[in-house]
Protein backbone atom coordinates (compact mmCIF):
# COMPACT_ATOMS: atom_id res chain seq x y z
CA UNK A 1 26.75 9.56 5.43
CA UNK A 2 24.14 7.11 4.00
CA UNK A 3 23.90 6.25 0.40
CA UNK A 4 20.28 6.53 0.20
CA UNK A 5 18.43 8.75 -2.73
CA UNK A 6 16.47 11.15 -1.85
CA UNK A 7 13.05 9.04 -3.50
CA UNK A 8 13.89 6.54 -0.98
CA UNK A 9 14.18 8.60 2.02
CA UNK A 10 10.85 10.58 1.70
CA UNK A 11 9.46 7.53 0.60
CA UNK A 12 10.42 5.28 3.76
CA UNK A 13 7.49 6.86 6.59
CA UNK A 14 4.84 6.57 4.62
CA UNK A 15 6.13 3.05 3.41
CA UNK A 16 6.77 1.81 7.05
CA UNK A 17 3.00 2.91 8.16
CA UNK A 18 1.57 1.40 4.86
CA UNK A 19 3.51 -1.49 3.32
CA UNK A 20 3.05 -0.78 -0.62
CA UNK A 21 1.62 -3.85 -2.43
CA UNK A 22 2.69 -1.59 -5.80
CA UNK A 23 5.07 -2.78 -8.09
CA UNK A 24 5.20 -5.04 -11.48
CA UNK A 25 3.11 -8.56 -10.44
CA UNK A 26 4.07 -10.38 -13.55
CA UNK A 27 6.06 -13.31 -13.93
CA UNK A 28 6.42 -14.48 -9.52
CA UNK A 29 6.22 -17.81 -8.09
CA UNK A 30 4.19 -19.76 -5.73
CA UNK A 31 5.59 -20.10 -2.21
CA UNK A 32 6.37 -23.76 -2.41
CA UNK A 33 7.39 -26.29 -4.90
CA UNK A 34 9.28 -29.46 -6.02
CA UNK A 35 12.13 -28.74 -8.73
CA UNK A 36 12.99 -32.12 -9.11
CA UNK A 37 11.39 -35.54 -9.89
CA UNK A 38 11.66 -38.13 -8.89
CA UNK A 39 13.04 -36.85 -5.63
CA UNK A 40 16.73 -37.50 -4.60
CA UNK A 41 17.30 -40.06 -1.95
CA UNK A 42 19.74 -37.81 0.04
CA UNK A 43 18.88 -34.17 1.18
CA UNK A 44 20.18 -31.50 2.99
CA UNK A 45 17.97 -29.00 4.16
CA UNK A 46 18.56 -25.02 4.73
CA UNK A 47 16.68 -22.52 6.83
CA UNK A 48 16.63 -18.68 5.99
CA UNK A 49 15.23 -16.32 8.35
CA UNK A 50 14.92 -12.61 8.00
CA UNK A 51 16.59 -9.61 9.66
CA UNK A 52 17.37 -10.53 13.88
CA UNK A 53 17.19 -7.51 15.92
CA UNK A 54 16.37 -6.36 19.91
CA UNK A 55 14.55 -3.43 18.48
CA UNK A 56 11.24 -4.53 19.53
CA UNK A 57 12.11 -7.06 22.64
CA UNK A 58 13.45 -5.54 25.71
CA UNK A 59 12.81 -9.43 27.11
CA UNK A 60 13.62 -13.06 24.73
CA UNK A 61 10.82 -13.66 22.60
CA UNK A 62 8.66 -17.00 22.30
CA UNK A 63 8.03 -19.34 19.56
CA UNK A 64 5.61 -21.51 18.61
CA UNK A 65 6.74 -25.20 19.03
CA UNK A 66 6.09 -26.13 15.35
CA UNK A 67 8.54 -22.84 14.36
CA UNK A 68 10.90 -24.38 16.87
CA UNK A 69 10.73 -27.82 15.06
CA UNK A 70 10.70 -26.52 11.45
CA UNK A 71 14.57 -24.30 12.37
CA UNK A 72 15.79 -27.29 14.51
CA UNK A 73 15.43 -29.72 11.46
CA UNK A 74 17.68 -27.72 9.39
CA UNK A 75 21.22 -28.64 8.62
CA UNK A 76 22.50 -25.01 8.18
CA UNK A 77 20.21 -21.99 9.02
CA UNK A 78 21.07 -18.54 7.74
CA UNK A 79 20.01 -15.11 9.08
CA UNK A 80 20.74 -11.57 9.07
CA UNK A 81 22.29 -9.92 12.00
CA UNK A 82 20.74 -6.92 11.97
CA UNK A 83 22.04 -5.64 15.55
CA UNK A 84 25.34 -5.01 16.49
CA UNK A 85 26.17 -7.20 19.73
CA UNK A 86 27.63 -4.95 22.50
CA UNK A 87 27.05 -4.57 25.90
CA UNK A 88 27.02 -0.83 26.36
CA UNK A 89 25.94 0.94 23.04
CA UNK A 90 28.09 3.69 22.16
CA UNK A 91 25.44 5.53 20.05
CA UNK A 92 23.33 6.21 23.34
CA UNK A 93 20.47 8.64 21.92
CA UNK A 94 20.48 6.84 18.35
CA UNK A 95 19.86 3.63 20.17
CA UNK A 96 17.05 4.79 22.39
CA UNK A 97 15.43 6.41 19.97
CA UNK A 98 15.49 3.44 17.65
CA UNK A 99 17.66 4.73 14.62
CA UNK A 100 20.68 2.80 15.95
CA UNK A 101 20.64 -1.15 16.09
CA UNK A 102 21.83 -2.95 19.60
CA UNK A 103 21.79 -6.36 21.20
CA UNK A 104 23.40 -7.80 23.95
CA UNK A 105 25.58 -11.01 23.98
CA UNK A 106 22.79 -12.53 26.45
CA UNK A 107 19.71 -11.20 24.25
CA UNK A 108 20.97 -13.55 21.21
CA UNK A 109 22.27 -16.76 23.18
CA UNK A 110 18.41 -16.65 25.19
CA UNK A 111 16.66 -16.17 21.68
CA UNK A 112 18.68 -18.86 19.36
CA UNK A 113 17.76 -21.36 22.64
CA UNK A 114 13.75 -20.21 22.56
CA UNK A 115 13.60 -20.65 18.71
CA UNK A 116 15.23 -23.70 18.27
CA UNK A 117 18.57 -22.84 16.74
CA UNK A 118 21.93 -24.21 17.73
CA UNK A 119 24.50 -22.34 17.23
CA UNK A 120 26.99 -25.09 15.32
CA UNK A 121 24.42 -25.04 12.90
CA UNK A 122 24.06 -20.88 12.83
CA UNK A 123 25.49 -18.68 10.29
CA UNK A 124 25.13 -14.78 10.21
CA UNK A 125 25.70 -12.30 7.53
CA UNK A 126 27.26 -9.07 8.54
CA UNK A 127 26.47 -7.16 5.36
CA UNK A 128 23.80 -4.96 6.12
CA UNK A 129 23.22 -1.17 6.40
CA UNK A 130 22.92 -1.19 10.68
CA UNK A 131 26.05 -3.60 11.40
CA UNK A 132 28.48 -0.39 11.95
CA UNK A 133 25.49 1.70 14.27
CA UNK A 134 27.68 1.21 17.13
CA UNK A 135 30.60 2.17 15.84
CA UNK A 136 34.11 0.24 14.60
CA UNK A 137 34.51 -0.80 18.01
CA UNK A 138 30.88 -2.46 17.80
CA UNK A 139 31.49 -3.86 14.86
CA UNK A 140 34.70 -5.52 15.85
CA UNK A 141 32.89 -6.68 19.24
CA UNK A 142 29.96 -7.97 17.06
CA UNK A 143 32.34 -10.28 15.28
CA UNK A 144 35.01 -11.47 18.25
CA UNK A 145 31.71 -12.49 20.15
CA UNK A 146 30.06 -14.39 17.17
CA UNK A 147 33.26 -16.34 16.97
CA UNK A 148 33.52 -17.16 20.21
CA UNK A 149 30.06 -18.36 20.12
CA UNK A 150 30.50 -20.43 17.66
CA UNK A 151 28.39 -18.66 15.10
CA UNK A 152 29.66 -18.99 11.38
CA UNK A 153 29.34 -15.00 9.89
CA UNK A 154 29.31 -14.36 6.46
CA UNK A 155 29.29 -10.86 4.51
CA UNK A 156 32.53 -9.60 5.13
CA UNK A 157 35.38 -8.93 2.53
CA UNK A 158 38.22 -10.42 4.26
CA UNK A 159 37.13 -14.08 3.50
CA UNK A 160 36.81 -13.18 -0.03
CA UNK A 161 33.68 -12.57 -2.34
CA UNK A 162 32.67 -16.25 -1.95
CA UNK A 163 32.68 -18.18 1.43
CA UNK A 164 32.57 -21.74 1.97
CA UNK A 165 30.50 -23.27 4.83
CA UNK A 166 29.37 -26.95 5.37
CA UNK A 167 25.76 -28.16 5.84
CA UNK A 168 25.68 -31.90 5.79
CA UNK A 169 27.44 -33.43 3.41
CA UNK A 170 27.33 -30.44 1.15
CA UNK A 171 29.71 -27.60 0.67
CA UNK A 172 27.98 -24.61 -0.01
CA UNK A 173 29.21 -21.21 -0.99
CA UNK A 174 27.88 -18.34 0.06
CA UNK A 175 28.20 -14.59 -1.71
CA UNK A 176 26.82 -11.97 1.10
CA UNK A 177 26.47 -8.02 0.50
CA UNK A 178 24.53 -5.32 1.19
CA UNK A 179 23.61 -2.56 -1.37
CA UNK A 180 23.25 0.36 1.84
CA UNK A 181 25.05 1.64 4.50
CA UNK A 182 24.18 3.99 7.38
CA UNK A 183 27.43 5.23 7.86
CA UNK A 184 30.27 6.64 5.83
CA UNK A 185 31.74 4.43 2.80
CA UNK A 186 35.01 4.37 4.22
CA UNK A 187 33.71 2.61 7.85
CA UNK A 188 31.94 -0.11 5.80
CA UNK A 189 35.26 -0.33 3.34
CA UNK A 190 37.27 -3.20 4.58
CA UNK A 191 34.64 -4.14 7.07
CA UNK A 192 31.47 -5.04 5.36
CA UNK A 193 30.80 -6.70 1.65
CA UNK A 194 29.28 -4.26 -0.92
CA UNK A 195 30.69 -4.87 -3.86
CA UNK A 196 28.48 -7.33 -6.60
CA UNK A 197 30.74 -9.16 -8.83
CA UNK A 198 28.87 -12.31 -9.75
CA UNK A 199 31.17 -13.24 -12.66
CA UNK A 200 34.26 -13.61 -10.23
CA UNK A 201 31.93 -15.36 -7.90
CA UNK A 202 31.75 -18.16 -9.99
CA UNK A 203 35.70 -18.42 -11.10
CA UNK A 204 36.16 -18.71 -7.27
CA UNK A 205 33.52 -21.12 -6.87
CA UNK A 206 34.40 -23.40 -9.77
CA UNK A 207 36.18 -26.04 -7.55
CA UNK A 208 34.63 -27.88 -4.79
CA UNK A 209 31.21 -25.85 -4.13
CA UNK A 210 28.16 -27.42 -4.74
CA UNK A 211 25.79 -24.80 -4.92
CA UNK A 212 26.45 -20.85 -4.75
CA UNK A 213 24.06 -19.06 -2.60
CA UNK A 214 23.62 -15.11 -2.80
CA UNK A 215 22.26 -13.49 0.60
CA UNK A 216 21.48 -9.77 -0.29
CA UNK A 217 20.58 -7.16 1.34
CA UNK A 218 18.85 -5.13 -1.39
CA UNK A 219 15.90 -3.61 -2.37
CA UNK A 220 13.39 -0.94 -0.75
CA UNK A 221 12.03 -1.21 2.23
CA UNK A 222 8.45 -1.73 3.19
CA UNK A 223 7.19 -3.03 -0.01
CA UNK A 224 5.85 -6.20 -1.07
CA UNK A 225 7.17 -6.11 -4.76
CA UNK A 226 10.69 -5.86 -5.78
CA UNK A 227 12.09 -3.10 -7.92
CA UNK A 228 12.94 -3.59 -11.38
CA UNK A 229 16.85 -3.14 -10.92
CA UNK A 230 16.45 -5.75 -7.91
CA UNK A 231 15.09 -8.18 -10.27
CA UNK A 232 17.43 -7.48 -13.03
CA UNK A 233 20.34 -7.77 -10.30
CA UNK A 234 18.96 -11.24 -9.69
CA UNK A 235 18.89 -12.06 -13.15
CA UNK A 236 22.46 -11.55 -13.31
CA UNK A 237 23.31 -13.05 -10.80
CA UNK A 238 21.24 -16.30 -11.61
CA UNK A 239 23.14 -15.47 -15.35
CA UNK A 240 26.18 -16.36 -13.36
CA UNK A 241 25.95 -19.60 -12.10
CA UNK A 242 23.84 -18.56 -8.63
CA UNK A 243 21.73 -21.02 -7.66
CA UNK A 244 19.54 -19.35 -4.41
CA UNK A 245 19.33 -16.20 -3.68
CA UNK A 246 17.55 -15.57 0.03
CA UNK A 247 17.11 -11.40 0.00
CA UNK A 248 16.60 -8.70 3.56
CA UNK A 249 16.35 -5.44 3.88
CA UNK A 250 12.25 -5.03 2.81
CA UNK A 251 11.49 -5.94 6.45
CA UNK A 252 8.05 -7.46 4.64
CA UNK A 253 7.74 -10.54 3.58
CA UNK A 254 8.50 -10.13 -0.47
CA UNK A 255 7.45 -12.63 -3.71
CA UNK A 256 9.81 -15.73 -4.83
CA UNK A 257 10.98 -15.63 -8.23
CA UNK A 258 12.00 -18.66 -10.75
CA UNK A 259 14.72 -17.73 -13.41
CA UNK A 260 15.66 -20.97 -14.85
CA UNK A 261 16.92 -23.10 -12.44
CA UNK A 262 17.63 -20.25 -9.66
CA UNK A 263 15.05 -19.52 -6.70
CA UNK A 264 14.87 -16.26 -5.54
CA UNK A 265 13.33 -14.86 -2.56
CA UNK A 266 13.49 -11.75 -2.70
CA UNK A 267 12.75 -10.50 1.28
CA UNK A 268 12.04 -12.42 4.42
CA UNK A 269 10.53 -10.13 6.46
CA UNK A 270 11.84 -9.34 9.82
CA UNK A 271 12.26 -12.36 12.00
CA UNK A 272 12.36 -10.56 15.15
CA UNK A 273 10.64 -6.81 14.88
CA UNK A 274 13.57 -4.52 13.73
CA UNK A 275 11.77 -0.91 12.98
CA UNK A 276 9.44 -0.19 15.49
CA UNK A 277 8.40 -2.29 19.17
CA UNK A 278 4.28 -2.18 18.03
CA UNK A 279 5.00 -1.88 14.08
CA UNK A 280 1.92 -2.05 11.92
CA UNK A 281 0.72 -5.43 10.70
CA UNK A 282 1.93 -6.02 7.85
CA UNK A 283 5.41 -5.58 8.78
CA UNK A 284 4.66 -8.42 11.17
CA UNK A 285 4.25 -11.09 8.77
CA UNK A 286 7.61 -12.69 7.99
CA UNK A 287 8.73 -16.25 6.52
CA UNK A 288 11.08 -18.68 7.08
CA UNK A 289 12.13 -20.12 3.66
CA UNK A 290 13.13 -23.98 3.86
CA UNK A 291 15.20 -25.62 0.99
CA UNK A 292 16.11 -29.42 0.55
CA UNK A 293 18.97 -29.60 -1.93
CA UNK A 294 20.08 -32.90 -3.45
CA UNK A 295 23.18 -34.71 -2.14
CA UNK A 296 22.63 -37.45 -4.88
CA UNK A 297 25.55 -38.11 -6.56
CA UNK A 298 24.00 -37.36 -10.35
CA UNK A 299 22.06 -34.23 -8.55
CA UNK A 300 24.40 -33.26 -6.31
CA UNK A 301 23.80 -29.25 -5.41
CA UNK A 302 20.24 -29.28 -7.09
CA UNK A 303 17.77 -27.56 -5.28
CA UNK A 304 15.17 -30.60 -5.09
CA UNK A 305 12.07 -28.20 -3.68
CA UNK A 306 11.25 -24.91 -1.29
CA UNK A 307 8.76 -23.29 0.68
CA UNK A 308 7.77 -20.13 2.62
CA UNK A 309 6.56 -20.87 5.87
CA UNK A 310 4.93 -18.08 7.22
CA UNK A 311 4.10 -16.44 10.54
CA UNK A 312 3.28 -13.18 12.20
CA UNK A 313 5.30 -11.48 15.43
CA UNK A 314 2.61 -10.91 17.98
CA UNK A 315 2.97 -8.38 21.20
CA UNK A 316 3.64 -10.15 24.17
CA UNK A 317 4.33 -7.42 27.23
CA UNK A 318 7.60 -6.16 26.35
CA UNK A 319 8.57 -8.84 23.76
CA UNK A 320 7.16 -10.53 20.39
CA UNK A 321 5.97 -14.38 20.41
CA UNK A 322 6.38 -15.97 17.18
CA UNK A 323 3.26 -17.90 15.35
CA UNK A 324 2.28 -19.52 12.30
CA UNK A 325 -0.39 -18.04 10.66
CA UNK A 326 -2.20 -20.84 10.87
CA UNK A 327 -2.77 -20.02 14.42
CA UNK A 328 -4.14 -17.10 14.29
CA UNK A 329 -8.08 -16.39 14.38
CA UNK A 330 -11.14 -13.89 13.67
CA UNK A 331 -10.25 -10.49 11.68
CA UNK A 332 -6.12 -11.06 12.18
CA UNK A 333 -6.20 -14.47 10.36
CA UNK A 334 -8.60 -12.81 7.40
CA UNK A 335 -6.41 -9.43 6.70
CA UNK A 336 -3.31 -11.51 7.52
CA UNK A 337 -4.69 -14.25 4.60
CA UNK A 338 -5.74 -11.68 2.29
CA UNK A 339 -2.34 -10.03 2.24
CA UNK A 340 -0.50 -12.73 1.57
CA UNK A 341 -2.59 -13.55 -1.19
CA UNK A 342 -2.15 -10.69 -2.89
CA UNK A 343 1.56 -10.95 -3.06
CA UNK A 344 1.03 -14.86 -3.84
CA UNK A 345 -2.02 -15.36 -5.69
CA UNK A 346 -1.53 -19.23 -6.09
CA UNK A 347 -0.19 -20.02 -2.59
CA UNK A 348 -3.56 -21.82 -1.95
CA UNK A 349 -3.86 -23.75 -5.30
């Protein structure tokens, strides 16, 4: 069974056909800025991307170039593997219906090549509500064929509560859990991370980590704004000794928070269309967040700036094609504009 109240579940349909810009407004970010002057000499940069799924391409989907260039400049990009990776699903009705998450080996080698995004340079977090929709055996599949990709995973307990991965000359650590499952608590036990202990995060990341990273999968979805026990949960985390927190689950693009010295971005957005294959538009806006943290030696592990860069899934036959929004035109580019002002009032300042 799923651990989802009862609020949430009558709340999710009309949510998904009318993302909610309700919520608390006060006290959000702008979409980019520089956290430290002057600027470090040495960077390494990081690319989050939302929630990867097949749901809505039965083909691989295309990218704009400049998308392509922005994830290939990155020294570590991090996603959410929304899908488990079989070849036959064993959850045949749930998966053609849409309730049940699949992709196929093929499906994620062809898309990482059209985006831009080597796989040495790849990591994928596990912990989210879909990972077990095809069953143990999926999951188990899911992760034998990540590793034998050569795709770093993160988000399951068996590394431990932090993990370490390498992006340049940086060791990060990395702290990946989701908050809902779609499936019994004892299939995720063991399996997937859902347990939020940022206090032992930090004893275990006291040695030889330069900067702890938190990659949630929180919230509700389908709304612009977090929820007030999402934002205290990234207050405690940031309380902690977490220095970036890159949030899924919303499958809208969410606000970026600034508590202290901690960025948080609360959702990504989907990065490839995971409810619906023709979702409504605002559920096609997503963001790819970009951060360049300092490998100077007095600012080692600070995160020197950030920025949202943002672009909307369009239908292409039977797959999506990826765009900056910058590219779009007429009535799309206006409501497209609008909404994201709204949920950052000073991104154009």
């Amino acid at each position: 069974m799923s651990n989802y109240p009862l609020s949430y579940k009558l709340s999710w349909l009309p949510s998904l056909l009318k993302p909610s810009l309700g919520g608390d407004r006060n006290g959000f970010a702008a979409p980019a800025a520089t956290l430290i002057e002057p600027r470090p000499s040495r960077t390494v940069r990081l690319a989050f991307v939302g929630d990867i799924s097949a749901v809505a391409n039965r083909s691989t989907p295309q990218c704009d170039p400049g998308i392509m260039a922005l994830l290939s400049s990155a020294d570590l990009v991090v996603g959410n593997c929304e899908s488990p990776i079989v070849e036959r699903p064993s959850a045949v009705l749930g998966t053609k219906l849409g309730t049940h998450h699949t992709m196929t080996e093929q499906f994620l080698v062809d898309t990482l090549a059209a985006v831009g995004i080597a796989r040495d340079r790849l990591a994928l977090s596990l912990a989210n509500n879909h990972v077990l929709d095809q069953g143990i055996a999926g999951f188990d599949q899911t992760v034998a064929t990540l590793k034998r990709l050569g795709i770093r995973t993160i988000g399951t307990p068996a590394k431990g509560p932090i993990e370490r991965l390498s992006a340049g000359s940086l060791t990060l650590g990395f702290a990946a859990f989701t908050l809902w499952r779609n499936a019994d608590a004892a299939l995720f036990s063991g399996r997937v991370s859902m347990t939020v202990e940022p206090a032992r995060w930090r004893r275990d990341a006291a040695k030889s980590i330069d900067l702890i990273c938190a990659v949630p999968h929180w919230d509700w979805e389908f709304r612009h704004f977090p929820r007030p026990a999402t934002r205290a949960l990234a207050r405690l985390m940031a309380s902690h000794g977490v220095g970036l927190i890159a949030g899924h689950h919303a499958h809208v693009v969410q606000t970026v928070e600034r508590i202290g010295k901690t960025v948080v971005a609360y959702g990504l957005g989907d990065f490839l269309g995971t409810a619906l294959s023709r979702q409504p538009w605002p559920g096609r806006i997503g963001a790819i967040l970009t951060v360049d943290v300092s490998a100077d030696l007095g600012t080692r592990g600070a995160i020197e700036g950030y920025q949202l860069h943002f672009f909307m899934r369009l239908r292409q036959g039977n797959h999506e094609w990826l765009v900056p929004i910058e590219a779009l035109d007429g009535a799309e580019k206006r409501r497209v504009a609008a909404r994201l002002d709204a949920i950052f009032p000073t991104r154009s300042a």
